[in-house]
PDB file of N, CA and C in Angstrom:
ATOM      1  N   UNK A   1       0.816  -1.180   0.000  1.00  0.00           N
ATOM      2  CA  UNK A   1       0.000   0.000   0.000  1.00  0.00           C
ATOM      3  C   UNK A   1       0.868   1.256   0.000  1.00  0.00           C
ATOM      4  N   UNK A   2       1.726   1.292   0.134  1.00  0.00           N
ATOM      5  CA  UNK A   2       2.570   2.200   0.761  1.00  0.00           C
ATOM      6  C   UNK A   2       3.465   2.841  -0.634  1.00  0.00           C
ATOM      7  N   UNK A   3       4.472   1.637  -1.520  1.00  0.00           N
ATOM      8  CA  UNK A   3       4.795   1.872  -2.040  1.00  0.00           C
ATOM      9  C   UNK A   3       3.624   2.208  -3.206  1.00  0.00           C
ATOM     10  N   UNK A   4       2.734   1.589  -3.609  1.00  0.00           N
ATOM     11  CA  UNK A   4       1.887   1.796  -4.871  1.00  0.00           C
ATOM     12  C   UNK A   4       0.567   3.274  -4.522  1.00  0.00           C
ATOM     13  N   UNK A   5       0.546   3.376  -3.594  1.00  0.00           N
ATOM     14  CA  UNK A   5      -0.636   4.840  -3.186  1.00  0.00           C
ATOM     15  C   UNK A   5       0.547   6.157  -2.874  1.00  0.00           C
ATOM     16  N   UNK A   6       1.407   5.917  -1.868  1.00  0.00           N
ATOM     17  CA  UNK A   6       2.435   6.900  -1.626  1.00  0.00           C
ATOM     18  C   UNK A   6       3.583   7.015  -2.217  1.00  0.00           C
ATOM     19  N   UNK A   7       4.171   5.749  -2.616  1.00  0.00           N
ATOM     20  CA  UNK A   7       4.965   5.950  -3.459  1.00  0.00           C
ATOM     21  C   UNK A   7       5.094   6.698  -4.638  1.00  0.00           C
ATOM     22  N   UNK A   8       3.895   6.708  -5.753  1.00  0.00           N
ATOM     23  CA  UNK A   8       3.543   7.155  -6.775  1.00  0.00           C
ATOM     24  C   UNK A   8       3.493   8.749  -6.521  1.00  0.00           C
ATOM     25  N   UNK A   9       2.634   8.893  -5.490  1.00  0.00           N
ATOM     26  CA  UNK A   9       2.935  10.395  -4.954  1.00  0.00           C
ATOM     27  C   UNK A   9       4.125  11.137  -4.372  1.00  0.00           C
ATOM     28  N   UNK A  10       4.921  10.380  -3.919  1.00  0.00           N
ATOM     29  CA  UNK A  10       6.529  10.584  -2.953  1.00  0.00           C
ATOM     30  C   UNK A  10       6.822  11.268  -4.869  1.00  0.00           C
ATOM     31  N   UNK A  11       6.851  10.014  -5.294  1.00  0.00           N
ATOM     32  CA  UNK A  11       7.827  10.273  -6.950  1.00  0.00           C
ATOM     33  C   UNK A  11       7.484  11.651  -7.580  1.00  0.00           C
ATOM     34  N   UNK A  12       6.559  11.921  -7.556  1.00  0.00           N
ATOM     35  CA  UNK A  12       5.818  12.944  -8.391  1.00  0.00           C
ATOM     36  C   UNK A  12       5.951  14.611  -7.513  1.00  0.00           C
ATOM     37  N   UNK A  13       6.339  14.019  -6.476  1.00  0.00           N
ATOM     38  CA  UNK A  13       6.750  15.590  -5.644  1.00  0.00           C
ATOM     39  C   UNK A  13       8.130  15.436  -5.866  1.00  0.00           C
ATOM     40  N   UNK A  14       9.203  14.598  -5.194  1.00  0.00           N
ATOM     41  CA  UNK A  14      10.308  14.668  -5.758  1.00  0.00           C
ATOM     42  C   UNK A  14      10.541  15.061  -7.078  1.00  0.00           C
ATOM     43  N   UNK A  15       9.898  15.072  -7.836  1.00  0.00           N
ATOM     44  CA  UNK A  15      10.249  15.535  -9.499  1.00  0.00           C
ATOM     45  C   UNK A  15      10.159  16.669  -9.426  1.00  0.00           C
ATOM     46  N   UNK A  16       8.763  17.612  -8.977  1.00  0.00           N
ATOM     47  CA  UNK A  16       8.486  19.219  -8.755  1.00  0.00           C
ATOM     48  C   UNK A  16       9.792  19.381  -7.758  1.00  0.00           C
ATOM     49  N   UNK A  17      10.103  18.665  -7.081  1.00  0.00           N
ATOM     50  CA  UNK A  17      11.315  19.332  -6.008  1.00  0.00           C
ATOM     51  C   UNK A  17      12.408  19.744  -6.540  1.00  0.00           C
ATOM     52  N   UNK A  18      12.570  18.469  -7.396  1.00  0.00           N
ATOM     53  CA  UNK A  18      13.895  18.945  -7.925  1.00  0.00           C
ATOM     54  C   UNK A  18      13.489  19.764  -9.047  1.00  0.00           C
ATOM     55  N   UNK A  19      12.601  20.310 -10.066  1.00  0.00           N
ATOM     56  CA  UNK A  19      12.517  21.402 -10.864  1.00  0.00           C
ATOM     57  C   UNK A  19      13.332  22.751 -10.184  1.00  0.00           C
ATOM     58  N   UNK A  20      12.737  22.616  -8.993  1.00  0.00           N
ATOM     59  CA  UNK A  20      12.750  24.164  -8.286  1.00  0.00           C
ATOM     60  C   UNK A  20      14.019  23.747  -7.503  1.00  0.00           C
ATOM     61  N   UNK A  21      14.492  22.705  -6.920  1.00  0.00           N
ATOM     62  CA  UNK A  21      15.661  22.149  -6.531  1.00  0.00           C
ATOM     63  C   UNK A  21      15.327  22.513  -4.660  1.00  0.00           C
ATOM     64  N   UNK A  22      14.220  22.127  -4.267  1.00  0.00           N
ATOM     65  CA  UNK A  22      13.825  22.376  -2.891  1.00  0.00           C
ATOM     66  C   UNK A  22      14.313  21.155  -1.710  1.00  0.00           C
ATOM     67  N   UNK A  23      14.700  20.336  -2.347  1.00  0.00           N
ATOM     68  CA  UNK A  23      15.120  19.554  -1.415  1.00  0.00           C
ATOM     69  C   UNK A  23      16.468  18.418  -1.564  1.00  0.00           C
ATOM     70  N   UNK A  24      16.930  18.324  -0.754  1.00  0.00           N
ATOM     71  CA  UNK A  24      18.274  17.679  -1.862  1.00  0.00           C
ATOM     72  C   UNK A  24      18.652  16.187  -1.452  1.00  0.00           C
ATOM     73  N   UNK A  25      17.197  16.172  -1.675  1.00  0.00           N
ATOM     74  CA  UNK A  25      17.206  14.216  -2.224  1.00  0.00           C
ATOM     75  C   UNK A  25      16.560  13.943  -3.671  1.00  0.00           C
ATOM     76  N   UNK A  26      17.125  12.478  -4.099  1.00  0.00           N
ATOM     77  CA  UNK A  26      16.812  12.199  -5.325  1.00  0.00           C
ATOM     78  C   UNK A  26      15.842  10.810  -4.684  1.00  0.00           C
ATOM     79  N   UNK A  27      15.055  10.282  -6.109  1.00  0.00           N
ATOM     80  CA  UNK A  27      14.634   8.943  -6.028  1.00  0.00           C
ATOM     81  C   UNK A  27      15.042   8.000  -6.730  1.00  0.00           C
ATOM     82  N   UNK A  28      16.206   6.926  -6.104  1.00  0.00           N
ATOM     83  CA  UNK A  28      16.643   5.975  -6.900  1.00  0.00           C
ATOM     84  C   UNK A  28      15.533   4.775  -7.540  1.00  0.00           C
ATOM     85  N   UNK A  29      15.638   4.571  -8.984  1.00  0.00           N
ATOM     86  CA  UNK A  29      14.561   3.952  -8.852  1.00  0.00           C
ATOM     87  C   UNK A  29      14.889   2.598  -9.056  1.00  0.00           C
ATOM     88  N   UNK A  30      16.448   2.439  -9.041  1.00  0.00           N
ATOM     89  CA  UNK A  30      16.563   0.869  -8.936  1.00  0.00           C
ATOM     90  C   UNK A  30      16.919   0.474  -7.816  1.00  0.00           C
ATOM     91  N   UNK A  31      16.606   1.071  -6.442  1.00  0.00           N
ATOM     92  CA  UNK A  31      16.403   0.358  -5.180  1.00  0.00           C
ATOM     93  C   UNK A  31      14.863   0.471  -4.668  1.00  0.00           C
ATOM     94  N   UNK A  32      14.217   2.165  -5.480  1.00  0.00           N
ATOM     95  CA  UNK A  32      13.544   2.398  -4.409  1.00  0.00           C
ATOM     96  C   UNK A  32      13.147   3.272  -3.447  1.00  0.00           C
ATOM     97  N   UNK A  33      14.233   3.483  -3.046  1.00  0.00           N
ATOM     98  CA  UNK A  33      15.022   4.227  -1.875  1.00  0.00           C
ATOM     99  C   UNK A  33      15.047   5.906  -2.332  1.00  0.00           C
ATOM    100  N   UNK A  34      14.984   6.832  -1.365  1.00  0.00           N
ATOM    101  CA  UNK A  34      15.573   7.861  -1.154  1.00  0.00           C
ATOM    102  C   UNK A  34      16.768   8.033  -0.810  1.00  0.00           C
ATOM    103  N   UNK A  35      17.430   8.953  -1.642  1.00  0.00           N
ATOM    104  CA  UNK A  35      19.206   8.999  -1.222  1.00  0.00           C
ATOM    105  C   UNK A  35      19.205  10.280  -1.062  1.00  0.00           C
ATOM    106  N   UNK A  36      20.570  11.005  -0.693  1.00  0.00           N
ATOM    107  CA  UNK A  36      20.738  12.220  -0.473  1.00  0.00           C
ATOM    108  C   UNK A  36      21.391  12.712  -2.213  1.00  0.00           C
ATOM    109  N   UNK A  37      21.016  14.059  -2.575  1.00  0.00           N
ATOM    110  CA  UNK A  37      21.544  14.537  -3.620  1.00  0.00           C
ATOM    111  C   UNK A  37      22.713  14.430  -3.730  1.00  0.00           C
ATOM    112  N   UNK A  38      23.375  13.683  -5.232  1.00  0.00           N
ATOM    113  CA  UNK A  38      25.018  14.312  -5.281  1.00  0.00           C
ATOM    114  C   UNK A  38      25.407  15.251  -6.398  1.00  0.00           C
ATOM    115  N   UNK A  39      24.263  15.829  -6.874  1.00  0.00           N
ATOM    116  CA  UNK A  39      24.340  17.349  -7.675  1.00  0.00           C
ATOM    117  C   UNK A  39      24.631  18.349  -6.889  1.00  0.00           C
ATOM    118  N   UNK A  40      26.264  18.459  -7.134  1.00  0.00           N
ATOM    119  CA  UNK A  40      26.313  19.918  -6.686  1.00  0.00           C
ATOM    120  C   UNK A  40      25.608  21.536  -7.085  1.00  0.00           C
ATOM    121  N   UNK A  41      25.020  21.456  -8.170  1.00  0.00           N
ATOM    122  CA  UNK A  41      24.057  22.366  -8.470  1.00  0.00           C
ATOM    123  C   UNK A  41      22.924  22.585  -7.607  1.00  0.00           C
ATOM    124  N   UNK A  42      21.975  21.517  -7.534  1.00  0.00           N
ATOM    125  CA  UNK A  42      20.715  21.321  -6.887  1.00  0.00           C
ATOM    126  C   UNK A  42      21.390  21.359  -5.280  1.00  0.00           C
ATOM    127  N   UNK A  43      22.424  21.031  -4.781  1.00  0.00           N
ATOM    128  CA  UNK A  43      22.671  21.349  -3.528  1.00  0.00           C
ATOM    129  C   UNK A  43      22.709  22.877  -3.183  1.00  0.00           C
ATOM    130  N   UNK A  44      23.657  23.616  -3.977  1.00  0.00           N
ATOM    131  CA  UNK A  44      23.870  24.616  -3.998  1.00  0.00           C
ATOM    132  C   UNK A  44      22.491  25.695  -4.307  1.00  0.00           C
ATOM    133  N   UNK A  45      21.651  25.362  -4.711  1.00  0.00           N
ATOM    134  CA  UNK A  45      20.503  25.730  -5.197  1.00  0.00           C
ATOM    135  C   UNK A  45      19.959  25.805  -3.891  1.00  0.00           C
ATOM    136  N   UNK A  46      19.750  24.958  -3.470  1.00  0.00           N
ATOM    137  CA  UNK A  46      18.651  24.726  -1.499  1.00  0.00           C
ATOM    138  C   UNK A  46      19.414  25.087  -0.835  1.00  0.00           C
ATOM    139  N   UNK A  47      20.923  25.065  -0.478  1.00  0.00           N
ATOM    140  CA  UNK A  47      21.668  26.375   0.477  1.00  0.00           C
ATOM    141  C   UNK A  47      21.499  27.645   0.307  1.00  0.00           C
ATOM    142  N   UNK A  48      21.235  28.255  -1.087  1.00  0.00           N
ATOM    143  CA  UNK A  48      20.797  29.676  -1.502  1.00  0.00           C
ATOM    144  C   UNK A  48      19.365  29.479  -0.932  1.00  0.00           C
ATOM    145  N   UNK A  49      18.708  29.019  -1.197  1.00  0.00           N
ATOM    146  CA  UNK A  49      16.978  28.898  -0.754  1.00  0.00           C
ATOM    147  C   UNK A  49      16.661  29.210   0.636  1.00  0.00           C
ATOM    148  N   UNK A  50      17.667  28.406   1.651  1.00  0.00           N
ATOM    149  CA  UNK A  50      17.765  28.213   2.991  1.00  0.00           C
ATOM    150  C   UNK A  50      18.605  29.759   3.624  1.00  0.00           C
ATOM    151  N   UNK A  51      19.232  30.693   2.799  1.00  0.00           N
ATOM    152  CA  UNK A  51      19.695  31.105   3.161  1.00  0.00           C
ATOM    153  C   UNK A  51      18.841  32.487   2.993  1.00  0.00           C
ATOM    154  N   UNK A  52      18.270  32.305   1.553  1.00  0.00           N
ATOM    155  CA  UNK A  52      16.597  33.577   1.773  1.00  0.00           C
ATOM    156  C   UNK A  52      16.225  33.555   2.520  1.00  0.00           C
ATOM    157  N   UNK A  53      15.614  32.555   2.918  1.00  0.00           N
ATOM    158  CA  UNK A  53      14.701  32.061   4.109  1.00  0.00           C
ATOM    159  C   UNK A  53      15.051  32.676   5.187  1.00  0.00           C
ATOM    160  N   UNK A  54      15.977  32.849   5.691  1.00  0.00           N
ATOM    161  CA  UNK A  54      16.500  33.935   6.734  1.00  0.00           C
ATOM    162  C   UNK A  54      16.725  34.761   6.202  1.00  0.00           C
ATOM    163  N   UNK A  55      16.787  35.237   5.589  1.00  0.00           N
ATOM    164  CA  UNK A  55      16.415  36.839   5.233  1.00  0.00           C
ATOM    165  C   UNK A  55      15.267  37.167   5.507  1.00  0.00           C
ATOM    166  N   UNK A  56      14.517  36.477   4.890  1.00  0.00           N
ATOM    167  CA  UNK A  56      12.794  36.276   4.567  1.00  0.00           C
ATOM    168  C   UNK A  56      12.708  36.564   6.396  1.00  0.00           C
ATOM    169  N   UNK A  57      12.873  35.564   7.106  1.00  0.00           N
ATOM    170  CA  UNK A  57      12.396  35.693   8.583  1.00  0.00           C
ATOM    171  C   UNK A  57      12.763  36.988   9.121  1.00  0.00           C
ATOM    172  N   UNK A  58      14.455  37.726   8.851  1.00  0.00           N
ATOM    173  CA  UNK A  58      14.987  38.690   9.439  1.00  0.00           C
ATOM    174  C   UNK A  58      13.636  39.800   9.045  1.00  0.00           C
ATOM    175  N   UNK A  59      13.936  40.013   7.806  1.00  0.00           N
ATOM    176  CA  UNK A  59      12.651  41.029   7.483  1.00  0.00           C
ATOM    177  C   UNK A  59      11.352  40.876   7.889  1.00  0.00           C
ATOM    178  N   UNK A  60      10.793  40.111   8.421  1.00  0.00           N
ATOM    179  CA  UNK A  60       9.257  39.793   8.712  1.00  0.00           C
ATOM    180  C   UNK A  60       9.897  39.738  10.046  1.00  0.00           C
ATOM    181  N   UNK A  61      10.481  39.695  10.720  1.00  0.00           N
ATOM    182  CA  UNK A  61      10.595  40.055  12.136  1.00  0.00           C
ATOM    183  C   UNK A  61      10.877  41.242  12.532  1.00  0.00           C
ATOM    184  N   UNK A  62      11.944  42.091  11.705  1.00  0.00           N
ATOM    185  CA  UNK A  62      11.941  43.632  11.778  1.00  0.00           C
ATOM    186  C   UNK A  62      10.256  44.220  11.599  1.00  0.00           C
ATOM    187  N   UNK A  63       9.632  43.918  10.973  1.00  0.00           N
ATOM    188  CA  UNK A  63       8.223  44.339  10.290  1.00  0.00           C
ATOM    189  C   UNK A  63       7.616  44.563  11.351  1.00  0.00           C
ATOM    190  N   UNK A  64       7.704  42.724  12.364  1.00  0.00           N
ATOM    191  CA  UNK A  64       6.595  43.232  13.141  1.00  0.00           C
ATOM    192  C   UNK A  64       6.841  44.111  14.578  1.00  0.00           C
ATOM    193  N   UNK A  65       8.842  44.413  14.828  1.00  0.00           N
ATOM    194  CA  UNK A  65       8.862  45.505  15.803  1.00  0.00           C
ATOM    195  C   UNK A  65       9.342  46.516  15.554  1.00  0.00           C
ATOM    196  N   UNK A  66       9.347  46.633  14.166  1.00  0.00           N
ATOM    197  CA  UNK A  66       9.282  48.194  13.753  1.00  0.00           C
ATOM    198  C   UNK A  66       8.172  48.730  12.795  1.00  0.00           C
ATOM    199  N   UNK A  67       7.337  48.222  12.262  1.00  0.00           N
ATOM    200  CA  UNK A  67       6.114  48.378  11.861  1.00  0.00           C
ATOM    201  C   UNK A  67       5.150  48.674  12.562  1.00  0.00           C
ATOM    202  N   UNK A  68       4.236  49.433  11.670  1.00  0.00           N
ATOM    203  CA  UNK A  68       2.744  50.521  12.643  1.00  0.00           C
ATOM    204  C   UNK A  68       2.122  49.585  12.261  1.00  0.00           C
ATOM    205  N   UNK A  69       2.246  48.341  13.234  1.00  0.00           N
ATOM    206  CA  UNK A  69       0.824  47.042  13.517  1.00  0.00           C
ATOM    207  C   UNK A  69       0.333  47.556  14.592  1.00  0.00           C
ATOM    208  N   UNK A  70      -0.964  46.987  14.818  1.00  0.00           N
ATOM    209  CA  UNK A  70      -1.936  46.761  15.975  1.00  0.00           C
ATOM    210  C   UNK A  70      -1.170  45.739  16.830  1.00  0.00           C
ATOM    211  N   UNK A  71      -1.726  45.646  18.022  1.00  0.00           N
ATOM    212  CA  UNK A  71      -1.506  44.306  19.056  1.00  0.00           C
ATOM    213  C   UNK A  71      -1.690  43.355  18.532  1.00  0.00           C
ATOM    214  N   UNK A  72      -2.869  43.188  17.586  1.00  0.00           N
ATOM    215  CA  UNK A  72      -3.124  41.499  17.658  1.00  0.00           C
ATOM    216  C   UNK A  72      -2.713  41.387  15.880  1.00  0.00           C
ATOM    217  N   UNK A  73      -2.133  42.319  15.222  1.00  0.00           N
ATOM    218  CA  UNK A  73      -1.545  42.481  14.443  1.00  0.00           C
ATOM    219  C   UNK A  73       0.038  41.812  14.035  1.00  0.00           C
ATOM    220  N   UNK A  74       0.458  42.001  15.608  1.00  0.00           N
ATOM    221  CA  UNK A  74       1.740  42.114  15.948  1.00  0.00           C
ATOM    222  C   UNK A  74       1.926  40.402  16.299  1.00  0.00           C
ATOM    223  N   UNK A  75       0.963  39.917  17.061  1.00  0.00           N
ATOM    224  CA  UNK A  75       0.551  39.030  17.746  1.00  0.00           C
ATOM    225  C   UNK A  75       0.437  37.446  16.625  1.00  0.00           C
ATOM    226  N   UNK A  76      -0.273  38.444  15.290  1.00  0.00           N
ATOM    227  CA  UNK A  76      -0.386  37.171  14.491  1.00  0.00           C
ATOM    228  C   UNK A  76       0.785  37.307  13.486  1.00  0.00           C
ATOM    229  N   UNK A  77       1.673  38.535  13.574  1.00  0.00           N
ATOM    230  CA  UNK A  77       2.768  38.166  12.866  1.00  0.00           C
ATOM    231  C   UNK A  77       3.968  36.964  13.315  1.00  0.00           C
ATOM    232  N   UNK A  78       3.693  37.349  14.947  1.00  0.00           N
ATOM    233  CA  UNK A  78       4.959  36.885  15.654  1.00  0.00           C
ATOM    234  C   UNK A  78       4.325  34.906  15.550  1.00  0.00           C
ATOM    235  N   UNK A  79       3.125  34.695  15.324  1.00  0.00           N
ATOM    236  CA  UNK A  79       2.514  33.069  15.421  1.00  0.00           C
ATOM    237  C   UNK A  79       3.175  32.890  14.019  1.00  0.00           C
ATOM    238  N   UNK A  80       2.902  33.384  13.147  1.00  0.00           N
ATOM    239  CA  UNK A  80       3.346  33.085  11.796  1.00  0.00           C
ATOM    240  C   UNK A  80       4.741  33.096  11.854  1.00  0.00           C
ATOM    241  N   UNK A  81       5.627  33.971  12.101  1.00  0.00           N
ATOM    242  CA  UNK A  81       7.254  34.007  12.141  1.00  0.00           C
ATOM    243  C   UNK A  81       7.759  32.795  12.967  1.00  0.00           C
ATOM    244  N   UNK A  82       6.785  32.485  13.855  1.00  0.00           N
ATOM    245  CA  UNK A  82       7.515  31.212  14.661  1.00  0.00           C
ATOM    246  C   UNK A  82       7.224  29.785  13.887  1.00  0.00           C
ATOM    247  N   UNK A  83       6.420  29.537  13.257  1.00  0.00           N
ATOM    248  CA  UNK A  83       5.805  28.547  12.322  1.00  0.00           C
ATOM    249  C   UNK A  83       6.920  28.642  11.273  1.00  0.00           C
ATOM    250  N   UNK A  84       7.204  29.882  10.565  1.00  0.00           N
ATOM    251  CA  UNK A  84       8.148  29.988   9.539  1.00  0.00           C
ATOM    252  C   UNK A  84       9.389  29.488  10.223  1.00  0.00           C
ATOM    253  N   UNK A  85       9.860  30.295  11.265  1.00  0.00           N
ATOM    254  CA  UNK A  85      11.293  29.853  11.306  1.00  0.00           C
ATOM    255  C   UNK A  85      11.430  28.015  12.204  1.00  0.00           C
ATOM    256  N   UNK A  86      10.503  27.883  12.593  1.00  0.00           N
ATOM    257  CA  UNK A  86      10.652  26.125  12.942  1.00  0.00           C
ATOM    258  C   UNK A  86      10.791  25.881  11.434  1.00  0.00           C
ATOM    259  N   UNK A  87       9.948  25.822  10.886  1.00  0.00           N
ATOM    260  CA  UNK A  87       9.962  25.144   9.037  1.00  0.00           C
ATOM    261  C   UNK A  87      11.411  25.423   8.522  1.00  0.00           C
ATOM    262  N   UNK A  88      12.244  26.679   8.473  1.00  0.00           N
ATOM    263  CA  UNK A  88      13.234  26.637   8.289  1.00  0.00           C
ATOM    264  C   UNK A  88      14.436  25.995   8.905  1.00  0.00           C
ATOM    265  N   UNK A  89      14.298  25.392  10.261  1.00  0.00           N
ATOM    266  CA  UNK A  89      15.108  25.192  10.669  1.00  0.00           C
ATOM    267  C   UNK A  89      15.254  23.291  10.450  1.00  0.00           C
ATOM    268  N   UNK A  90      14.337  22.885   9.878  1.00  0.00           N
ATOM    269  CA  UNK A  90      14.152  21.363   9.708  1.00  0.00           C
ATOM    270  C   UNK A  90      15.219  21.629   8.387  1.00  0.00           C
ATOM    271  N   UNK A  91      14.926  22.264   7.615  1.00  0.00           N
ATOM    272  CA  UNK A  91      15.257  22.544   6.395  1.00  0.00           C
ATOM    273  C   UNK A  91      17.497  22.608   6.636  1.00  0.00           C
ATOM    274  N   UNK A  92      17.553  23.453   7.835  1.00  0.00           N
ATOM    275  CA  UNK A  92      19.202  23.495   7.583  1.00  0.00           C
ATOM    276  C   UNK A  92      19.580  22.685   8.385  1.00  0.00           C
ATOM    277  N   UNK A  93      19.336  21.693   8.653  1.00  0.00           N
ATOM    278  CA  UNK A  93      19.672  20.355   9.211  1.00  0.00           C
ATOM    279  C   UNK A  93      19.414  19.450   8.819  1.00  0.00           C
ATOM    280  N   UNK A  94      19.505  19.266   7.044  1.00  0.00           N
ATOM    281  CA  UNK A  94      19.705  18.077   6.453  1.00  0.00           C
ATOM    282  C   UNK A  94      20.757  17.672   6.120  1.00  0.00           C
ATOM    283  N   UNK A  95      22.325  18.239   6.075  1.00  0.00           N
ATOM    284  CA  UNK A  95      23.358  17.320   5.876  1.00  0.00           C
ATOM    285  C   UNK A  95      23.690  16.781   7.395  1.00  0.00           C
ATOM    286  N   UNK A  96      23.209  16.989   8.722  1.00  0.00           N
ATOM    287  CA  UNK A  96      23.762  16.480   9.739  1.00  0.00           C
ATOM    288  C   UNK A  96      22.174  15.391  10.019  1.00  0.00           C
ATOM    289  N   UNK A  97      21.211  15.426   9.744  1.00  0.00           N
ATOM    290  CA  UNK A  97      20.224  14.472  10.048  1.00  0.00           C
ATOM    291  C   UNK A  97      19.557  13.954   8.968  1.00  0.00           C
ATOM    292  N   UNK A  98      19.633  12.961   8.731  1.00  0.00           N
ATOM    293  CA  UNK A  98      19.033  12.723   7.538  1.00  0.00           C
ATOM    294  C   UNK A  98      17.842  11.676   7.481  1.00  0.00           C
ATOM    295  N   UNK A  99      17.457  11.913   8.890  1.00  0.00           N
ATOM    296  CA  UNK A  99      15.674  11.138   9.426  1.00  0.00           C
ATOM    297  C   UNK A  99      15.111  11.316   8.484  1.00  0.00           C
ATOM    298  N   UNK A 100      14.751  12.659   7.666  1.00  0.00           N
ATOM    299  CA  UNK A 100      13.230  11.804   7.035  1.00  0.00           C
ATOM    300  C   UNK A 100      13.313  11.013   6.144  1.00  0.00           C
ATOM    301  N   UNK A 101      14.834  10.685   5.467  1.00  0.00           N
ATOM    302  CA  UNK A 101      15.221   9.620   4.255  1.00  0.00           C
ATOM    303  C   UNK A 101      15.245   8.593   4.748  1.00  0.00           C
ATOM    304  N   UNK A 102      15.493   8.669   5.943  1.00  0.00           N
ATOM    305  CA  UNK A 102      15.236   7.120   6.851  1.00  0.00           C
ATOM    306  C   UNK A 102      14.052   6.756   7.377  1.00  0.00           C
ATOM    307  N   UNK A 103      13.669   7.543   7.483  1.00  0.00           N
ATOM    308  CA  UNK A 103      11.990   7.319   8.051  1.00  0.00           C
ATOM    309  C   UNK A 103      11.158   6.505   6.621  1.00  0.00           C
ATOM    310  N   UNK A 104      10.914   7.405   6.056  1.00  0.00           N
ATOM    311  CA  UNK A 104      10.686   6.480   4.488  1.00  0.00           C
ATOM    312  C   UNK A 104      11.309   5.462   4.590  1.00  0.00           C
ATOM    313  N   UNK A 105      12.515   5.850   3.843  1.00  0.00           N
ATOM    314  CA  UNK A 105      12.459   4.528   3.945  1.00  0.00           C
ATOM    315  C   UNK A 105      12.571   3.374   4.355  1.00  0.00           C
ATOM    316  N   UNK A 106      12.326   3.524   5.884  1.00  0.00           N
ATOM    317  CA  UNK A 106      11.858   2.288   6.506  1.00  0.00           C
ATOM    318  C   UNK A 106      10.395   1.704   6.387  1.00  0.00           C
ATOM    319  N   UNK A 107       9.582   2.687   6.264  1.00  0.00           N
ATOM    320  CA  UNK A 107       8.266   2.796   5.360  1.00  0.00           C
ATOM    321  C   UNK A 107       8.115   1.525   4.225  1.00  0.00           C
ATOM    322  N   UNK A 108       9.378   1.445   3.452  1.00  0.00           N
ATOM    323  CA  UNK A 108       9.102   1.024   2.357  1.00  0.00           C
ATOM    324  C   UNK A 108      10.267  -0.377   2.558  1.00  0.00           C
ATOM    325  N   UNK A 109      11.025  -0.506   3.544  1.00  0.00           N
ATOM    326  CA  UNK A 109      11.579  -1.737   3.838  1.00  0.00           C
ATOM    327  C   UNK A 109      10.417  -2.535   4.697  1.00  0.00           C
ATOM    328  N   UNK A 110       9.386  -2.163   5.650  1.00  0.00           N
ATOM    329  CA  UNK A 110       8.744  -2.505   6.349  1.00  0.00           C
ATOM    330  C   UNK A 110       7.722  -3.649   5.329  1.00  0.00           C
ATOM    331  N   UNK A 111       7.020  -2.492   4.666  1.00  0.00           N
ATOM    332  CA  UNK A 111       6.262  -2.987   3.548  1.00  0.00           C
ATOM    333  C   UNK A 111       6.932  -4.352   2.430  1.00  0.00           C
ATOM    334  N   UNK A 112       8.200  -4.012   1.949  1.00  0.00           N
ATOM    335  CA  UNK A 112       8.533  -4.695   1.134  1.00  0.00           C
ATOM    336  C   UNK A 112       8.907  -6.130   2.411  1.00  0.00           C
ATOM    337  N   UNK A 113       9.066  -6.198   3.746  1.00  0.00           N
ATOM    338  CA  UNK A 113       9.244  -7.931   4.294  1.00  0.00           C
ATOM    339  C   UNK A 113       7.471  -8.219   4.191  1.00  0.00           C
ATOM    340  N   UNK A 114       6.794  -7.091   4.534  1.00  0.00           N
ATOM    341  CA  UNK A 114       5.414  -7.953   4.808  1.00  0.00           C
ATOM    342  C   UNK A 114       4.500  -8.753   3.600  1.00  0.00           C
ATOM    343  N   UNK A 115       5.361  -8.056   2.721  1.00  0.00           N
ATOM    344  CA  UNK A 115       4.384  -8.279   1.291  1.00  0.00           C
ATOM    345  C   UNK A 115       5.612  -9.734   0.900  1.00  0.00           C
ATOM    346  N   UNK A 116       6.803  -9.644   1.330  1.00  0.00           N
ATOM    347  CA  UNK A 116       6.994 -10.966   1.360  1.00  0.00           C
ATOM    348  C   UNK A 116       6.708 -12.328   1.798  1.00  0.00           C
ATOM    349  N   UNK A 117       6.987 -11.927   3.228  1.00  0.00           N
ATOM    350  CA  UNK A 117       5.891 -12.780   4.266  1.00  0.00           C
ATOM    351  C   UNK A 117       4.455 -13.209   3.829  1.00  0.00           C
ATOM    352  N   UNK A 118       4.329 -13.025   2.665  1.00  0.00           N
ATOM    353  CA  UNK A 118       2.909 -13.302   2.420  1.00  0.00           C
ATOM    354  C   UNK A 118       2.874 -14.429   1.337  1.00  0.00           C
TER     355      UNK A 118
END
């Protein structure tokens, strides 16, 4: 189930990913498996990305304590800036953790003994 419902979908975002080069894994398709990128382009591409991204936060955090917001103005900038910068921070800790390639694919080692076992 896993590989044929999610899989098909895993593949088809990885492809948009790498257009835009958002994440720097590939899909091998003669294991299966998720690996880590070895395009130095597309790497270099998501370190520039990751590195907007803090910009992006610096400026939307200046905004909301030097900007003429309201309280609850201020209030829903600072919920949003904290949402943003957790999201960014999963993001610059992929060459030292590389859980969610393992998480999958244990996903898809799990699946592939049970469908043996059968």
């Amino acid at each position: 189930m896993y590989q044929t419902e999610f899989g098909r979908f895993l593949e088809y975002r990885l492809k948009l990913s790498n257009i835009f080069n958002c994440l720097p894994f590939d899909f091998d398709k003669n294991s299966g498996r998720l690996t880590k990128s070895k395009s130095i382009r597309q790497i270099y591409i998501f370190k520039l990305q990751c590195v907007l991204t803090v910009i992006y936060a610096m400026a939307m955090f200046l905004h909301i304590c030097i900007g003429q917001l309201t309280v609850s103005g201020r209030l829903q900038g600072v919920a949003m800036l904290l949402g943003y910068v957790m999201a960014s921070i999963v993001k610059w800790n992929y060459s030292i953790d590389i859980a969610p390639i393992q998480v999958v694919n244990a996903f898809l080692d799990f699946e592939a003994r049970i469908v043996e076992s059968k």
